[in-house]
Protein backbone atom coordinates (compact mmCIF):
# COMPACT_ATOMS: atom_id res chain seq x y z
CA UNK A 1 14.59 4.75 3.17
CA UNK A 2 11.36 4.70 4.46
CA UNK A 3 8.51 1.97 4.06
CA UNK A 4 4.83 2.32 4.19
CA UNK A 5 2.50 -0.90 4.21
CA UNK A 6 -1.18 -1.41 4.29
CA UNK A 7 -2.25 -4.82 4.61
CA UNK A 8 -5.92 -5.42 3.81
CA UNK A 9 -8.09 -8.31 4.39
CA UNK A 10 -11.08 -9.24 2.26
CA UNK A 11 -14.48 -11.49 3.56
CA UNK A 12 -15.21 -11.94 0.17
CA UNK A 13 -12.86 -13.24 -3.08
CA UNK A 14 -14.70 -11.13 -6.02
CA UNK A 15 -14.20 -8.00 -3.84
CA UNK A 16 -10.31 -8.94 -3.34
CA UNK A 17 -9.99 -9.55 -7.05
CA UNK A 18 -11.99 -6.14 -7.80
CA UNK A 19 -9.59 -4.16 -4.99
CA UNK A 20 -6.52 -6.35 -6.55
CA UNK A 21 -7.26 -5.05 -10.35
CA UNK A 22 -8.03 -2.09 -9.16
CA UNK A 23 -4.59 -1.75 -6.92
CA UNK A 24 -2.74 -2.96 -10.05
CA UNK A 25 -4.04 -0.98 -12.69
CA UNK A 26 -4.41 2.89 -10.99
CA UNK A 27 -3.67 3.07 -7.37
CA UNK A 28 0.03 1.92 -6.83
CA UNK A 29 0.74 4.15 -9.95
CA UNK A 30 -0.59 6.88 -8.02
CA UNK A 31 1.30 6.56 -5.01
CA UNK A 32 4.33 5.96 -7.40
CA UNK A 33 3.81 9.24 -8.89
CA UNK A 34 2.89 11.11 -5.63
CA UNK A 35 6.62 10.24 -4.58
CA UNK A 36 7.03 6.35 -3.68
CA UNK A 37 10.09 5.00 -5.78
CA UNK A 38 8.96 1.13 -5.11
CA UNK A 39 5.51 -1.15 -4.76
CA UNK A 40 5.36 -4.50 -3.96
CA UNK A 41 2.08 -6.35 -4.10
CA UNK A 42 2.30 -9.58 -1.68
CA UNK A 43 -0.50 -12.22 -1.00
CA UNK A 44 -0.29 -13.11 2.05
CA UNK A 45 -0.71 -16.96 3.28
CA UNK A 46 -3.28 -18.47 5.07
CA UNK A 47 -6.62 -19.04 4.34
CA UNK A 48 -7.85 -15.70 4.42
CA UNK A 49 -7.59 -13.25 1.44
CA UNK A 50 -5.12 -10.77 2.69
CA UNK A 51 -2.03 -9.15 0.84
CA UNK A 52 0.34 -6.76 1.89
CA UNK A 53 1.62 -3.76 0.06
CA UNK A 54 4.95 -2.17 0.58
CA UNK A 55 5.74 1.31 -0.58
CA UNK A 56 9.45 2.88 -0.15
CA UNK A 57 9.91 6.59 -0.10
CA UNK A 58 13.71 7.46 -0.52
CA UNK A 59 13.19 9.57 2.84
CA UNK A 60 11.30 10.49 5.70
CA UNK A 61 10.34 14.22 4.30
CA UNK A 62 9.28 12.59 1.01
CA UNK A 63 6.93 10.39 2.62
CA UNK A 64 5.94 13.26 4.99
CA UNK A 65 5.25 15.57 1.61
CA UNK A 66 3.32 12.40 0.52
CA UNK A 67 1.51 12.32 3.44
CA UNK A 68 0.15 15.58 4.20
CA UNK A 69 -0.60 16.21 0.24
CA UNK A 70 -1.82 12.68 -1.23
CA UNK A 71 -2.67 10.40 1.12
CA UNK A 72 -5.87 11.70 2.43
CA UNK A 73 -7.08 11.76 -1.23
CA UNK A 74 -6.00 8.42 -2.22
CA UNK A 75 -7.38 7.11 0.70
CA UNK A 76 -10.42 8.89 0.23
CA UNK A 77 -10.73 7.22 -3.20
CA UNK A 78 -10.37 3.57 -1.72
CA UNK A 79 -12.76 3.96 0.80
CA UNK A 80 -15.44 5.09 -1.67
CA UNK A 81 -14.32 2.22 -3.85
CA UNK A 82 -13.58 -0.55 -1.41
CA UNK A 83 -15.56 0.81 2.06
CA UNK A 84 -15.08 -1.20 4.67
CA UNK A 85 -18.96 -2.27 4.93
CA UNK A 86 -17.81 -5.05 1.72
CA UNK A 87 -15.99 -7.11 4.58
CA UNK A 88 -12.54 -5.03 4.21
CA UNK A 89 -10.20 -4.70 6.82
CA UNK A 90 -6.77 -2.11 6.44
CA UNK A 91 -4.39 -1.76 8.74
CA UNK A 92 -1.18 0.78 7.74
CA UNK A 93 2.20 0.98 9.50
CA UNK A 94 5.05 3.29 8.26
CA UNK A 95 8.71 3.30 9.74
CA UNK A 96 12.40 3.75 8.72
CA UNK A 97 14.45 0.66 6.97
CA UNK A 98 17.41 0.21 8.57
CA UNK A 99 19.11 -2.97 6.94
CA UNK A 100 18.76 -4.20 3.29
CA UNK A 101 20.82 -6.93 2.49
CA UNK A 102 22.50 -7.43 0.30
CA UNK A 103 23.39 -4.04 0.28
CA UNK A 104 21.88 -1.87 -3.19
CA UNK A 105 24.86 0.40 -2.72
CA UNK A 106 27.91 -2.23 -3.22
């Protein structure tokens, strides 16, 4: 399994409720269809408006594929939604899971 996250962090609470609807309602369907096989959405605590969002790709090629033929696109389509200039910060980390407990497979 592999997971890719984007956390994002917003100046502003209309423009995290915009980028939330917007997250909700096209973009993490998106990535589901361009070969994710989970999303989680995750508001992150503090005072700040930040979330968290978790993508799994079954394996390292499939988020490679995803990658090299989606990602530039969909990220593309944020920034001209969402550009950073609105107060936005993103920060994205990928990297293999190695434990899930309990285990899915027993």
């Amino acid at each position: 399994m592999h997971r890719y996250s984007i956390q994002c962090e917003f100046d502003r609470e209309q423009v995290a409720g915009e980028w939330l609807r917007w997250l909700r309602d096209e973009h993490v369907h998106e990535v589901l269809a361009a070969g994710a096989t989970r999303a989680e959405i995750i508001r992150i605590d503090g005072p700040a408006w930040a979330f968290r969002v978790d993508y799994d790709f079954p394996t390292f090629d499939l988020y490679e594929a995803y990658n090299s033929e989606h990602a530039d696109r969909l990220q593309a389509d944020c920034l001209g939604r969402f550009p950073l200039e609105l107060g936005i910060r993103y920060e994205r980390v990928s990297g293999e899971s190695l434990t899930v407990l309990p285990d899915p497979a027993q």
